[in-house]
C-alpha atoms as a PDB file:
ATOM      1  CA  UNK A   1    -168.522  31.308-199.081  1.00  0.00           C
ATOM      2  CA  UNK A   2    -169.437  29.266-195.760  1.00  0.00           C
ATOM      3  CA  UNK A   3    -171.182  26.326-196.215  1.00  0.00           C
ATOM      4  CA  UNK A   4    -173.920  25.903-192.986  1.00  0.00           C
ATOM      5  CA  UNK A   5    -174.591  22.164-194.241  1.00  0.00           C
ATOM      6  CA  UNK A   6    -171.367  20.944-195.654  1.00  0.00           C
ATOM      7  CA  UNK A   7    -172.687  17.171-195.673  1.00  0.00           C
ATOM      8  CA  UNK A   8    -170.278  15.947-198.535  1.00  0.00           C
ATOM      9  CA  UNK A   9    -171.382  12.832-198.953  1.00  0.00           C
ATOM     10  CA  UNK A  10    -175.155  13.031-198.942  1.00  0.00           C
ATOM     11  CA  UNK A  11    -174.976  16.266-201.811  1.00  0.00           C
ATOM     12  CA  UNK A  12    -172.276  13.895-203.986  1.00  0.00           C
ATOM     13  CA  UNK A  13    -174.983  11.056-203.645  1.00  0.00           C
ATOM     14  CA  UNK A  14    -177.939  13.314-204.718  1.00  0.00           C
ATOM     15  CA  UNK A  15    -176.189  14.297-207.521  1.00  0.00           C
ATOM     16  CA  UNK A  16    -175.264  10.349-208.318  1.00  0.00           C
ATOM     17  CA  UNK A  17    -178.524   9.402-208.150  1.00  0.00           C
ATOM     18  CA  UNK A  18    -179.616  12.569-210.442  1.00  0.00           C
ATOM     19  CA  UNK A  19    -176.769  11.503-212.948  1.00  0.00           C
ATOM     20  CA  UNK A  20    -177.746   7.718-213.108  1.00  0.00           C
ATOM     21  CA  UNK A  21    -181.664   8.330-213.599  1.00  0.00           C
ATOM     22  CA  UNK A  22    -180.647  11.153-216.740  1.00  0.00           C
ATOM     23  CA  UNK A  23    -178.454   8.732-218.436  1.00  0.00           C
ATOM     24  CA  UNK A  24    -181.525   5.857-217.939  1.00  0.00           C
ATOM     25  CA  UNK A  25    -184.105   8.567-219.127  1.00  0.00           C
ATOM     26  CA  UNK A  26    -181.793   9.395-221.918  1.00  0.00           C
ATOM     27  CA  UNK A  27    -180.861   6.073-223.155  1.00  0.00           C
ATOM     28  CA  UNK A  28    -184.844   4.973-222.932  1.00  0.00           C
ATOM     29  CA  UNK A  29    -185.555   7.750-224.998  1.00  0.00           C
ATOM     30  CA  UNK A  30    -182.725   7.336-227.103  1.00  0.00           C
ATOM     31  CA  UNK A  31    -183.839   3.462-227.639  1.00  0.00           C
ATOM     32  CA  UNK A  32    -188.055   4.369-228.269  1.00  0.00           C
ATOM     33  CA  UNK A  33    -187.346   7.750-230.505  1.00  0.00           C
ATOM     34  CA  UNK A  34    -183.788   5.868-232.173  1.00  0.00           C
ATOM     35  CA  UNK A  35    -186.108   5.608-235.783  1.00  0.00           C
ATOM     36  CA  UNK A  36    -187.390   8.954-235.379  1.00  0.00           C
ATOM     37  CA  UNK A  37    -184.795  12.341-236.201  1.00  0.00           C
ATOM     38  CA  UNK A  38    -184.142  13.758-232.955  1.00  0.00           C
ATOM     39  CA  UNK A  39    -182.628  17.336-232.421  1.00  0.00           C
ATOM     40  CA  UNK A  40    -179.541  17.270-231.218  1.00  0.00           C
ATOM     41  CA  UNK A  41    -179.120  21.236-230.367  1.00  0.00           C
ATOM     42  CA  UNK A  42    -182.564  21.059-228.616  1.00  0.00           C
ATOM     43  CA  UNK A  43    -181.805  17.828-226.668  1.00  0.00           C
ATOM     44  CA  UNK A  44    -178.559  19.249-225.281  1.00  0.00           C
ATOM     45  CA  UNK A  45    -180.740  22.454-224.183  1.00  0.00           C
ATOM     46  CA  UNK A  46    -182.769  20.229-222.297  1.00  0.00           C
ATOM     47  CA  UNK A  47    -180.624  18.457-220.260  1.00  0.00           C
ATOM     48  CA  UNK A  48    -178.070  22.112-219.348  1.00  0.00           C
ATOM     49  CA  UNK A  49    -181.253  23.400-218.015  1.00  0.00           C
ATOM     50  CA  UNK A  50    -181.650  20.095-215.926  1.00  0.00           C
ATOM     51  CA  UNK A  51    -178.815  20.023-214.873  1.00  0.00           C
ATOM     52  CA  UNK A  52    -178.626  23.777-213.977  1.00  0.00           C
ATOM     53  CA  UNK A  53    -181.247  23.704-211.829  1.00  0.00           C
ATOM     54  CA  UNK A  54    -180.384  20.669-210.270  1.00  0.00           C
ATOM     55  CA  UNK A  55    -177.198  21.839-209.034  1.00  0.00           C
ATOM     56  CA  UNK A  56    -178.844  25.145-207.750  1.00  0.00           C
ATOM     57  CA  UNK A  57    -180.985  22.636-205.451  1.00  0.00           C
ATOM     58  CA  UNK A  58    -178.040  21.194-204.788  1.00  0.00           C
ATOM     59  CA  UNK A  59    -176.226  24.678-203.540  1.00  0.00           C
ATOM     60  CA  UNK A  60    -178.884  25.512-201.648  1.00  0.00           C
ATOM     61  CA  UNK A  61    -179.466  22.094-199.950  1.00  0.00           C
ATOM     62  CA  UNK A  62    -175.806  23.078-198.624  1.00  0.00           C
ATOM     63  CA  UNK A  63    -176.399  26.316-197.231  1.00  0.00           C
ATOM     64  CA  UNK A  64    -174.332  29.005-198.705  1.00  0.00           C
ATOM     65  CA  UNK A  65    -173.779  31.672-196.033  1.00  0.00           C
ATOM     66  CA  UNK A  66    -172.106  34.810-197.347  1.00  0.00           C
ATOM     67  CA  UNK A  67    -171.002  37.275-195.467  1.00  0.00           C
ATOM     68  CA  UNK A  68    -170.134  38.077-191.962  1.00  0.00           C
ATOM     69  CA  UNK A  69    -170.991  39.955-189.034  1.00  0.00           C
ATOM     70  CA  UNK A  70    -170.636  39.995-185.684  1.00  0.00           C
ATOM     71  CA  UNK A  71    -173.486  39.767-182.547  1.00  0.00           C
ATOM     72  CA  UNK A  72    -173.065  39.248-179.208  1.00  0.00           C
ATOM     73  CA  UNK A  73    -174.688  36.416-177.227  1.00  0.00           C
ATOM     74  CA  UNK A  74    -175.702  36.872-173.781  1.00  0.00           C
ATOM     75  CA  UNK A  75    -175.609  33.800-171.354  1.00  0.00           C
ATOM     76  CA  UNK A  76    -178.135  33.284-169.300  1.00  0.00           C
ATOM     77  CA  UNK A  77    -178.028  30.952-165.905  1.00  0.00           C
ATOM     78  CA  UNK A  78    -180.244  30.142-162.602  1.00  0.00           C
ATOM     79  CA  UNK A  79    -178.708  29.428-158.910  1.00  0.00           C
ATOM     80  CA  UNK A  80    -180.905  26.299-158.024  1.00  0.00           C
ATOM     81  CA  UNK A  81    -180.136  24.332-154.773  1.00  0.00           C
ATOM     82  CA  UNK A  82    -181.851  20.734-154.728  1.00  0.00           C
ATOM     83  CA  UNK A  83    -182.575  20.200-150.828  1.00  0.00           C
ATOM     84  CA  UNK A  84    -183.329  16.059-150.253  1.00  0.00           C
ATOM     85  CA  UNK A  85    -184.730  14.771-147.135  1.00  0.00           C
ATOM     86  CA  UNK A  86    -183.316  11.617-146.057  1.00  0.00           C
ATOM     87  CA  UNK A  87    -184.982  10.585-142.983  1.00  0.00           C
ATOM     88  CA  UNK A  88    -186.104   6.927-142.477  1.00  0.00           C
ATOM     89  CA  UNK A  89    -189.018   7.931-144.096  1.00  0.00           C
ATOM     90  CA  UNK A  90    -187.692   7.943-147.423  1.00  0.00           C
ATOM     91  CA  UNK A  91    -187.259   4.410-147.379  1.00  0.00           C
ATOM     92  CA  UNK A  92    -190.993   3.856-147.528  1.00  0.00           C
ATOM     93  CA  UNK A  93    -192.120   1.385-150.807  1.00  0.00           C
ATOM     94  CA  UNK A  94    -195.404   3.105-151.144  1.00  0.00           C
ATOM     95  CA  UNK A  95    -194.156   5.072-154.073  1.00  0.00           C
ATOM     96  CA  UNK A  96    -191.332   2.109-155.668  1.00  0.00           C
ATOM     97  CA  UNK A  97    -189.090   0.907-155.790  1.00  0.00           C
ATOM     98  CA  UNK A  98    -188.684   3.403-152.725  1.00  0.00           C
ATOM     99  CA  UNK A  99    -189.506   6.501-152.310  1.00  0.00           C
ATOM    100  CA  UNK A 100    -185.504   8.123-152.142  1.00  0.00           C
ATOM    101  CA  UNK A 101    -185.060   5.746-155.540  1.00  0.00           C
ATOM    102  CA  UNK A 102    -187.546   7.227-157.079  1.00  0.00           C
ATOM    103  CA  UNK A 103    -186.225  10.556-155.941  1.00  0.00           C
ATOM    104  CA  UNK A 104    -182.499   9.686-157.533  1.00  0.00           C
ATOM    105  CA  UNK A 105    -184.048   8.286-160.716  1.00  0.00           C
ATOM    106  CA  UNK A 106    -185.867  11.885-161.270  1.00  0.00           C
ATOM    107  CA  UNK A 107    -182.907  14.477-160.089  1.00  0.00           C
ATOM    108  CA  UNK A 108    -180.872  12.425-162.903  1.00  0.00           C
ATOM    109  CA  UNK A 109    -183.238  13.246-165.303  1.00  0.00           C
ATOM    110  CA  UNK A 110    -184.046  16.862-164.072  1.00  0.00           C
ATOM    111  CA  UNK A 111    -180.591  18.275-163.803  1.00  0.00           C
ATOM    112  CA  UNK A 112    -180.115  17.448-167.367  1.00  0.00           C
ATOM    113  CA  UNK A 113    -182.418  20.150-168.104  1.00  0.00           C
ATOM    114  CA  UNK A 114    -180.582  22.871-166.965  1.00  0.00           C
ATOM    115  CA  UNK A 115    -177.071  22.328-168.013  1.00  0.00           C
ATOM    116  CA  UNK A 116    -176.443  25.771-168.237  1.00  0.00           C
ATOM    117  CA  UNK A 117    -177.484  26.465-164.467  1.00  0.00           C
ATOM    118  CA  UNK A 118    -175.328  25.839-161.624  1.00  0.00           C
ATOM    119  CA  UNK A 119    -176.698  23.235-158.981  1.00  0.00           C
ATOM    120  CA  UNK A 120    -176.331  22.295-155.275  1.00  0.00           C
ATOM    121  CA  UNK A 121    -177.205  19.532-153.099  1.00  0.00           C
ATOM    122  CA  UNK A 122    -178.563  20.092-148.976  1.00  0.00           C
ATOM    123  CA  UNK A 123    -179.241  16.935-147.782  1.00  0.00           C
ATOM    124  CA  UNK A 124    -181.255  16.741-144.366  1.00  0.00           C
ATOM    125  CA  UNK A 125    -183.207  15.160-141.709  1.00  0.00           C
ATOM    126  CA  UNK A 126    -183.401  16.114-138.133  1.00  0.00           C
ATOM    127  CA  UNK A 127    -179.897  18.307-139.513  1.00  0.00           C
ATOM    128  CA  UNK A 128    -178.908  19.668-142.445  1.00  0.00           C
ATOM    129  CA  UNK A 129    -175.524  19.231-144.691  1.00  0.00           C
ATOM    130  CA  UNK A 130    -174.255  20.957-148.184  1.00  0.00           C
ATOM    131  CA  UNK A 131    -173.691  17.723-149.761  1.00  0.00           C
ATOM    132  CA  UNK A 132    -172.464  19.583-153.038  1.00  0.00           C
ATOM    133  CA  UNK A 133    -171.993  23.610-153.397  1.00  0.00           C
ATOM    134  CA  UNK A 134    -173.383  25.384-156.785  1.00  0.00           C
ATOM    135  CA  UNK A 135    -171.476  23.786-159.402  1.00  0.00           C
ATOM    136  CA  UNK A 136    -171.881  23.670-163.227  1.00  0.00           C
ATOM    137  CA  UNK A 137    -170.560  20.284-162.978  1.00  0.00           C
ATOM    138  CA  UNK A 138    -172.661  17.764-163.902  1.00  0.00           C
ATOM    139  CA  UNK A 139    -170.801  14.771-163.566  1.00  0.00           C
ATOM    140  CA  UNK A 140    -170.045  15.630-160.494  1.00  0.00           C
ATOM    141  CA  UNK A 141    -173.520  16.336-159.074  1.00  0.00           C
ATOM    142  CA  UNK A 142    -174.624  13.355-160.618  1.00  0.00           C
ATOM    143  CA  UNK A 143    -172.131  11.128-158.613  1.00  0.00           C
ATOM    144  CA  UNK A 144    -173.551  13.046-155.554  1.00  0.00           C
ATOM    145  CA  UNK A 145    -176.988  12.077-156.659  1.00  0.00           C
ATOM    146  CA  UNK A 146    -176.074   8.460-156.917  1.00  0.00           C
ATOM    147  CA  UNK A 147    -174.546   8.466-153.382  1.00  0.00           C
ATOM    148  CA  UNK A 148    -178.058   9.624-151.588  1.00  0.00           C
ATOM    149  CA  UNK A 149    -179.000   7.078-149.026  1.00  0.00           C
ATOM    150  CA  UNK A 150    -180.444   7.441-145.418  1.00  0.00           C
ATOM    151  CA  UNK A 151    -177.110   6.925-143.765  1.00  0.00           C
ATOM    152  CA  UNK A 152    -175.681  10.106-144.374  1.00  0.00           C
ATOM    153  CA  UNK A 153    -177.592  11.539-141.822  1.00  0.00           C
ATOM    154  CA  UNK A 154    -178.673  11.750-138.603  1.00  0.00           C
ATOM    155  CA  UNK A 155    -182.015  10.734-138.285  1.00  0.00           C
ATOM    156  CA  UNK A 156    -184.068  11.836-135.175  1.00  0.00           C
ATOM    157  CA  UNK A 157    -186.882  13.498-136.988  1.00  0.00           C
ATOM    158  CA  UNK A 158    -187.626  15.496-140.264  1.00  0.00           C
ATOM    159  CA  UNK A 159    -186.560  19.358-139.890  1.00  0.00           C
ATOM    160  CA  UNK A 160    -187.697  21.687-143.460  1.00  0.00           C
ATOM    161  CA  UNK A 161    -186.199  24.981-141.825  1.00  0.00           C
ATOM    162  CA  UNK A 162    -182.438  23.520-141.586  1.00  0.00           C
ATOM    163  CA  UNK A 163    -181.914  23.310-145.492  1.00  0.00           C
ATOM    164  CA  UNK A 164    -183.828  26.010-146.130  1.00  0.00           C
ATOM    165  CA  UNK A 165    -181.379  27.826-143.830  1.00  0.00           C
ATOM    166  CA  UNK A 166    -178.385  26.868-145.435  1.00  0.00           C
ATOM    167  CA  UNK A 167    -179.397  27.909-149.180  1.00  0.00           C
ATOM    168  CA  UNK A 168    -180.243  30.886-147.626  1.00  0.00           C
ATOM    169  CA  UNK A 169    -176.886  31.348-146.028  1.00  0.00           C
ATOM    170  CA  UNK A 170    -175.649  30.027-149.394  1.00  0.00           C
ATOM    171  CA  UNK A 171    -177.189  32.873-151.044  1.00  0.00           C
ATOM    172  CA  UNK A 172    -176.366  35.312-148.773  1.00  0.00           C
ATOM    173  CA  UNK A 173    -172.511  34.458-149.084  1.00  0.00           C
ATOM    174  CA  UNK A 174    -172.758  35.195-153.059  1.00  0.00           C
ATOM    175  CA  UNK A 175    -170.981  38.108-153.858  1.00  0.00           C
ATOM    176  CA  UNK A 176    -171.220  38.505-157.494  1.00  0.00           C
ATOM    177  CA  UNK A 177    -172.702  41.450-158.416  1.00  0.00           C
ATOM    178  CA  UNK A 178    -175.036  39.753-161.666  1.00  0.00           C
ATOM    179  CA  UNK A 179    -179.179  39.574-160.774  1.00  0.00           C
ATOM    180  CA  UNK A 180    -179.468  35.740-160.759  1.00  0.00           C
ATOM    181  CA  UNK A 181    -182.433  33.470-160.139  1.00  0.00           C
ATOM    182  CA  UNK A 182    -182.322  31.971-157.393  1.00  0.00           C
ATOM    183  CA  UNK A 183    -184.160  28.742-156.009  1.00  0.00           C
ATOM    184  CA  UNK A 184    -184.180  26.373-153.930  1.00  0.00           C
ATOM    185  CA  UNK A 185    -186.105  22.349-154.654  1.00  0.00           C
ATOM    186  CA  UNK A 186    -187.163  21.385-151.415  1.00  0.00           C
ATOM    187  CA  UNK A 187    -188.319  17.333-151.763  1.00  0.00           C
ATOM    188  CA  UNK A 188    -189.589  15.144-149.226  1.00  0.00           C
ATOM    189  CA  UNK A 189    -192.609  13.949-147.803  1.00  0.00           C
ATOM    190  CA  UNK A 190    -193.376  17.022-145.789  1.00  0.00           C
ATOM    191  CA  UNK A 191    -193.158  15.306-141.844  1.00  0.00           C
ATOM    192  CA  UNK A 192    -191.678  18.402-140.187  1.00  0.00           C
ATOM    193  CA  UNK A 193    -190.751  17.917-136.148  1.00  0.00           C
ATOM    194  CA  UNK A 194    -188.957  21.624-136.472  1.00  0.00           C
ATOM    195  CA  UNK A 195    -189.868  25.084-136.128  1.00  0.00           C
ATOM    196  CA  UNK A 196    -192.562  26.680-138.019  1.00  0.00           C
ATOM    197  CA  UNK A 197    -191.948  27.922-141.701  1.00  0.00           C
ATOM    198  CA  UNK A 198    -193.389  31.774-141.338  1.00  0.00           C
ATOM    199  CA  UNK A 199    -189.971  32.946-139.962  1.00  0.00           C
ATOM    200  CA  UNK A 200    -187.418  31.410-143.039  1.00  0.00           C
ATOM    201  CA  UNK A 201    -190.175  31.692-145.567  1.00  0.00           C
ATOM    202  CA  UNK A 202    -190.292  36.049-145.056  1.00  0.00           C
ATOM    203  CA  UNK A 203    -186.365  35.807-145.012  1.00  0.00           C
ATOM    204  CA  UNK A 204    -186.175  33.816-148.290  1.00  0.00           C
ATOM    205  CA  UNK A 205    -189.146  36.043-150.416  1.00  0.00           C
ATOM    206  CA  UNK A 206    -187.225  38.772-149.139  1.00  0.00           C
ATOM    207  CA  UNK A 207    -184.150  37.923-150.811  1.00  0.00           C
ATOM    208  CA  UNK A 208    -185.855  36.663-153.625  1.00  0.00           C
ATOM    209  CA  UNK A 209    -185.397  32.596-153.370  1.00  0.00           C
ATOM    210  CA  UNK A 210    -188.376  30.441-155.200  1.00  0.00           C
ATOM    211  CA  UNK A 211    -189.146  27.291-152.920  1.00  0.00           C
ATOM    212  CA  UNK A 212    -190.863  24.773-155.227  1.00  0.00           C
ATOM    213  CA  UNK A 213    -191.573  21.856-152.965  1.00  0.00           C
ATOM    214  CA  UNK A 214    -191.679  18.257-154.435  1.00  0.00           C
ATOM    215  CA  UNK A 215    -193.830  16.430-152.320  1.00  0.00           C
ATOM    216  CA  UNK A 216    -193.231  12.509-152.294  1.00  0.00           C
ATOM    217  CA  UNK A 217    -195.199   9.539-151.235  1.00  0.00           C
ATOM    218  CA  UNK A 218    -199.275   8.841-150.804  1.00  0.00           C
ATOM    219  CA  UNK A 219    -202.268   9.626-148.768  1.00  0.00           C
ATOM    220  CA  UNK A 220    -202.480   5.788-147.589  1.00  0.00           C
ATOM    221  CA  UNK A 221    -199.049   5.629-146.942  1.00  0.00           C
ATOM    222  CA  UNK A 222    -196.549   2.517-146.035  1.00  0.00           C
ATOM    223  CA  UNK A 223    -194.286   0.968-143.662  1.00  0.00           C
ATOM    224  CA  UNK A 224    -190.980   2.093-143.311  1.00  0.00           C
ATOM    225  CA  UNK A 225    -188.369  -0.970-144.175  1.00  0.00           C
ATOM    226  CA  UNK A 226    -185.481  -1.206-141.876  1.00  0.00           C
ATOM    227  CA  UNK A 227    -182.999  -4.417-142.100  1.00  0.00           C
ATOM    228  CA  UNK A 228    -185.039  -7.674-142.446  1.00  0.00           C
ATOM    229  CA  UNK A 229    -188.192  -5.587-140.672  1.00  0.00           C
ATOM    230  CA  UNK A 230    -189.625  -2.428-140.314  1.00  0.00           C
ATOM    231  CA  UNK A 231    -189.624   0.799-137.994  1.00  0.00           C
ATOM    232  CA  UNK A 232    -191.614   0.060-134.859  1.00  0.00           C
ATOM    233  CA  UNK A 233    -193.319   3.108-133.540  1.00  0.00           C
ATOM    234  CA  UNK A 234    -192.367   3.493-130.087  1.00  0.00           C
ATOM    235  CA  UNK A 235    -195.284   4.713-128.235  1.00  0.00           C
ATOM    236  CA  UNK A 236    -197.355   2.022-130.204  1.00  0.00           C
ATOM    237  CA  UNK A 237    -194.901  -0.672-130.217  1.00  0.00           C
ATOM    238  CA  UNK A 238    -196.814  -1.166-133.796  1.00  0.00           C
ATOM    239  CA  UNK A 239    -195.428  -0.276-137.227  1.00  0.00           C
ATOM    240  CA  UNK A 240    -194.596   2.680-137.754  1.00  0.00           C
ATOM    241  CA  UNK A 241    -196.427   4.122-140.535  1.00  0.00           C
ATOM    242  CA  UNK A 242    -195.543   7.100-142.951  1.00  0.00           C
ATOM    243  CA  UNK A 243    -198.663   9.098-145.264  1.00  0.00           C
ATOM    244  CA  UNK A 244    -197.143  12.179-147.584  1.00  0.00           C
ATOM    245  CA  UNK A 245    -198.135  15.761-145.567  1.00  0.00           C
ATOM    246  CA  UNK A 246    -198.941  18.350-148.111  1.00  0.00           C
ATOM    247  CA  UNK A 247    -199.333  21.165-145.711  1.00  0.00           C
ATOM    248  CA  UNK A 248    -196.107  22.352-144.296  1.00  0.00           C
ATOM    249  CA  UNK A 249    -194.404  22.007-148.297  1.00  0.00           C
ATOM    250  CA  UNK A 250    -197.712  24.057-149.464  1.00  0.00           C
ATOM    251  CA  UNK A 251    -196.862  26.869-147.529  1.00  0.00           C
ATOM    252  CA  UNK A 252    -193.377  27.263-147.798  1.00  0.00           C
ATOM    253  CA  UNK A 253    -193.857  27.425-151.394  1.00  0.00           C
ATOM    254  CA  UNK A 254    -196.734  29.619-151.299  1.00  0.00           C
ATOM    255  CA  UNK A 255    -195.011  32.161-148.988  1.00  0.00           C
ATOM    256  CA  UNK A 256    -192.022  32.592-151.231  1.00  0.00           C
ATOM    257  CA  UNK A 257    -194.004  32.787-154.488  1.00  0.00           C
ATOM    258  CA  UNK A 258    -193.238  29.108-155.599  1.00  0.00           C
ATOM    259  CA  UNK A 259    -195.353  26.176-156.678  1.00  0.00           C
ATOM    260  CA  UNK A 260    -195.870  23.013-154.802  1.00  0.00           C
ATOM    261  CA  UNK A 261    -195.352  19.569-157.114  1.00  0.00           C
ATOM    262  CA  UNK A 262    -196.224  16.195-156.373  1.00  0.00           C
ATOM    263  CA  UNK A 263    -195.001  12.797-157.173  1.00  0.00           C
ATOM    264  CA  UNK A 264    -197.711  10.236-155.761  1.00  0.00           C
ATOM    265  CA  UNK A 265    -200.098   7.235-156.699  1.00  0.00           C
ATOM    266  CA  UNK A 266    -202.059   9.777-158.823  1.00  0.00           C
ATOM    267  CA  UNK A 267    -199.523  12.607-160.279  1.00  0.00           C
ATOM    268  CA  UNK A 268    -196.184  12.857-161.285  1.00  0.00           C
ATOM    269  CA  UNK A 269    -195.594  16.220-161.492  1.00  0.00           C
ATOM    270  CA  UNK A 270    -191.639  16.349-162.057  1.00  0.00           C
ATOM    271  CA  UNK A 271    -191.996  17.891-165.877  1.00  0.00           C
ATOM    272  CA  UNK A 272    -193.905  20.332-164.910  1.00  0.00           C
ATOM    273  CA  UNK A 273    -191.500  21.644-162.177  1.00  0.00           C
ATOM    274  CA  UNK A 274    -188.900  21.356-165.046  1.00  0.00           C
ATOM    275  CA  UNK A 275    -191.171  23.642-167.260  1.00  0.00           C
ATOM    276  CA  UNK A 276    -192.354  26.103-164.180  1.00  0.00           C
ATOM    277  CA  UNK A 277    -188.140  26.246-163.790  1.00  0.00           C
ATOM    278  CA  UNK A 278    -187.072  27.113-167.155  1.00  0.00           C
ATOM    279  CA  UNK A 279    -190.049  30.293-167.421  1.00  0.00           C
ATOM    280  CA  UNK A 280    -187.903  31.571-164.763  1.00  0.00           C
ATOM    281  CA  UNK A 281    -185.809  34.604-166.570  1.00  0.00           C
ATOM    282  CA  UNK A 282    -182.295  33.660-165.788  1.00  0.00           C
ATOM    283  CA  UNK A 283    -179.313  36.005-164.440  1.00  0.00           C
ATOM    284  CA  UNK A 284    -176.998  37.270-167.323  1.00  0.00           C
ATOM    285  CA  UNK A 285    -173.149  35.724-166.484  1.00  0.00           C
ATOM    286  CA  UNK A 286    -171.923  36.277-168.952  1.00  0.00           C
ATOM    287  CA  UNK A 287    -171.726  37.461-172.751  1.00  0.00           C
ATOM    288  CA  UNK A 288    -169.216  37.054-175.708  1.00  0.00           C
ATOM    289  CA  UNK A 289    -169.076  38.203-179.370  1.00  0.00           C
ATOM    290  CA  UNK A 290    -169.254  35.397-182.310  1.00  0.00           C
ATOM    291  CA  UNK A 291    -169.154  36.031-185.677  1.00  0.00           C
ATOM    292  CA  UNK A 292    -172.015  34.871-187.501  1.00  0.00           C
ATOM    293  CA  UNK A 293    -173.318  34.693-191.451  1.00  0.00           C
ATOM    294  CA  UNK A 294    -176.461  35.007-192.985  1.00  0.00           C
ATOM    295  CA  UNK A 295    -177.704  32.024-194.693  1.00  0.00           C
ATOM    296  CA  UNK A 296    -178.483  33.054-198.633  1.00  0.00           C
ATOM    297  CA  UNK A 297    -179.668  29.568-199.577  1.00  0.00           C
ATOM    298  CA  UNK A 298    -183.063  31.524-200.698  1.00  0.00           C
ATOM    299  CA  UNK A 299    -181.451  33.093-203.732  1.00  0.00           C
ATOM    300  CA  UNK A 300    -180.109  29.555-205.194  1.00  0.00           C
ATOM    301  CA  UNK A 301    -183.807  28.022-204.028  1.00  0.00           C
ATOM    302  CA  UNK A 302    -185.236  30.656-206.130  1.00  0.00           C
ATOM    303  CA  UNK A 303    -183.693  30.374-209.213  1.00  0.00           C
ATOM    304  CA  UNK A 304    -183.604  26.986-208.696  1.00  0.00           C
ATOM    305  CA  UNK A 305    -187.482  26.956-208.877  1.00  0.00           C
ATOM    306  CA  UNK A 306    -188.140  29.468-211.610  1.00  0.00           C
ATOM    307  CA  UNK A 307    -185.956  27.124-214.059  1.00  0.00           C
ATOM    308  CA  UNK A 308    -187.667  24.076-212.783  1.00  0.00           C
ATOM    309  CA  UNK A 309    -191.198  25.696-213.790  1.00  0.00           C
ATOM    310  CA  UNK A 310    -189.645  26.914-217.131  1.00  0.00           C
ATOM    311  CA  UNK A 311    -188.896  23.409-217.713  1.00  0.00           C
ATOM    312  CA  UNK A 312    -192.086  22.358-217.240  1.00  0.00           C
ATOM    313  CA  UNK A 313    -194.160  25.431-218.624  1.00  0.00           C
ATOM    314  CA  UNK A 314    -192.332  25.531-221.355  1.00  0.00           C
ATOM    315  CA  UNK A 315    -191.152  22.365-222.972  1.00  0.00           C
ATOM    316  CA  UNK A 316    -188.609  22.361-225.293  1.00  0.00           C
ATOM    317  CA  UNK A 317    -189.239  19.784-228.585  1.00  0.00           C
ATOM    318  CA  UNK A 318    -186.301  17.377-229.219  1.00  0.00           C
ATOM    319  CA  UNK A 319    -188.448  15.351-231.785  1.00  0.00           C
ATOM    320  CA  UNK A 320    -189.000  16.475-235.643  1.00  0.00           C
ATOM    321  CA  UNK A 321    -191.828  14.440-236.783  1.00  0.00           C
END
């Protein structure tokens, strides 16, 4: 037998506690009946069917599994490349403490969702880097994650098609044979001094790749911190200022069949691109055999039960008056 609960302690302390409130019912009935001529045969029938069923709740608390068989268990897992724009941008306090901290904070908490998924990391701005290939690492990616800053990259403008082009590429390169899910998290706050999106969109929903864009940052917008001041727009010679553009992370999403998410001063839309991820049906990679055993703690619940009511449907006289 296979116990599915074997929590020693707690079942030995049940049945302490059962023990110690007999013996007080006992003696209490011993002391107010002690004048009175009390059957002993009866008595003793009494407490074996207590105790009886008592220890059947106690079996069945346990979990007796019986039996085993074998099944096999298929494992499931999504491709999902985060891309994370870094421009100057990012630095921008209109979403705090910034808007790339606020960005780090959430990819902490969302790769914990999938731990079962393998992840990458593009980081971009005018160009594009694989910061960290697919990995099922998540120590690692998380070290990644805590690296992000604005220096890592060149910064000359905002470009969506270059890290769009390299999970494509990415993609392309896999040569496992298994149907996988594949996506790609495209966050930033949607400035985009590239090429249009029509051309890498078609490529990517015809490969199959998900963009769900993350869009970052507010319709008033902010100043962009640099060093004790802020970015000076050249043309202006004013501050530069920085507002979150919807459009160009709208499309791309639409025209690969994705969603478009928003983190802002009036939604925060990061669980529900966690939820929207984990509808998506997974690639099998994998599957392996496990024995497993059926759980019979019904029976012993059961019988358990049907002496309890006995007990109470039918008491048993211990007193001859």
């Amino acid at each position: 037998m296979i116990w599915a609960y074997p929590d020693v302690k707690l079942t030995l302390l049940l049945a302490g506690i059962f023990g110690l409130l007999y013996i007080i019912y006992l003696y209490r009935y011993w002391s107010i009946n002690r004048r009175l001529e009390v059957e002993k045969r009866r008595l003793f029938t009494k407490m074996v069917l207590r105790i009886t069923y008592f220890l059947l709740f106690l079996v069945a608390f346990a979990g007796p599994s019986i039996g085993t068989s074998t099944k096999e268990i298929k494992e499931e897992g999504k491709d999902i490349f985060i891309a994370v724009d870094l421009s100057q941008s990012m630095n921008a306090t209109d979403i705090g403490p910034s808007r790339l901290q606020r960005v780090k904070f959430e990819l902490k908490e969302f790769t914990k969702s999938f731990p079962s998924d393998r992840i990458g990391l593009i980081i971009f701005s005018s160009e594009a880097f694989l910061q960290c290939p697919l990995t099922f690492d998540q120590s690692v990616l998380q070290l990644y994650i805590d690296g992000l800053n604005t220096g890592l990259v060149p910064n000359s403008g905002t470009d969506l098609n270059a890290p769009l082009r390299i999970a494509l590429d990415r993609f392309e390169q896999d040569e496992s044979q298994e149907i996988k899910s594949k996506s790609v998290i495209l966050i930033s706050d949607g400035e985009n001094f590239g090429d249009e999106l029509e051309g890498i969109g078609s490529e990517l929903s015809d490969l199959g790749v998900k963009v769900f864009s993350l869009g970052i940052g507010t319709e008033t917008g902010s100043t962009i911190p640099r060093g004790n001041g802020v970015v000076i727009d050249p043309q202006t010679g004013q501050p530069a200022k920085s507002i979150l553009e919807r459009t160009p992370l709208q499309q791309i999403a639409a025209e690969t069949d994705g969603q478009y998410f928003e983190i802002s001063d009036e939604v925060q839309e990061v669980g529900d691109l966690i939820n929207r991820l984990e509808r998506l049906e997974g690639g099998v990679t994998g599957s392996r055999v496990v024995e497993a055993s059926a759980n019979k703690y019904f029976y012993f619940l059961l019988v358990a039960l049907a002496l309890s009511l006995l007990d109470m449907i039918l008491p048993i006289k211990t007193i001859k008056l």
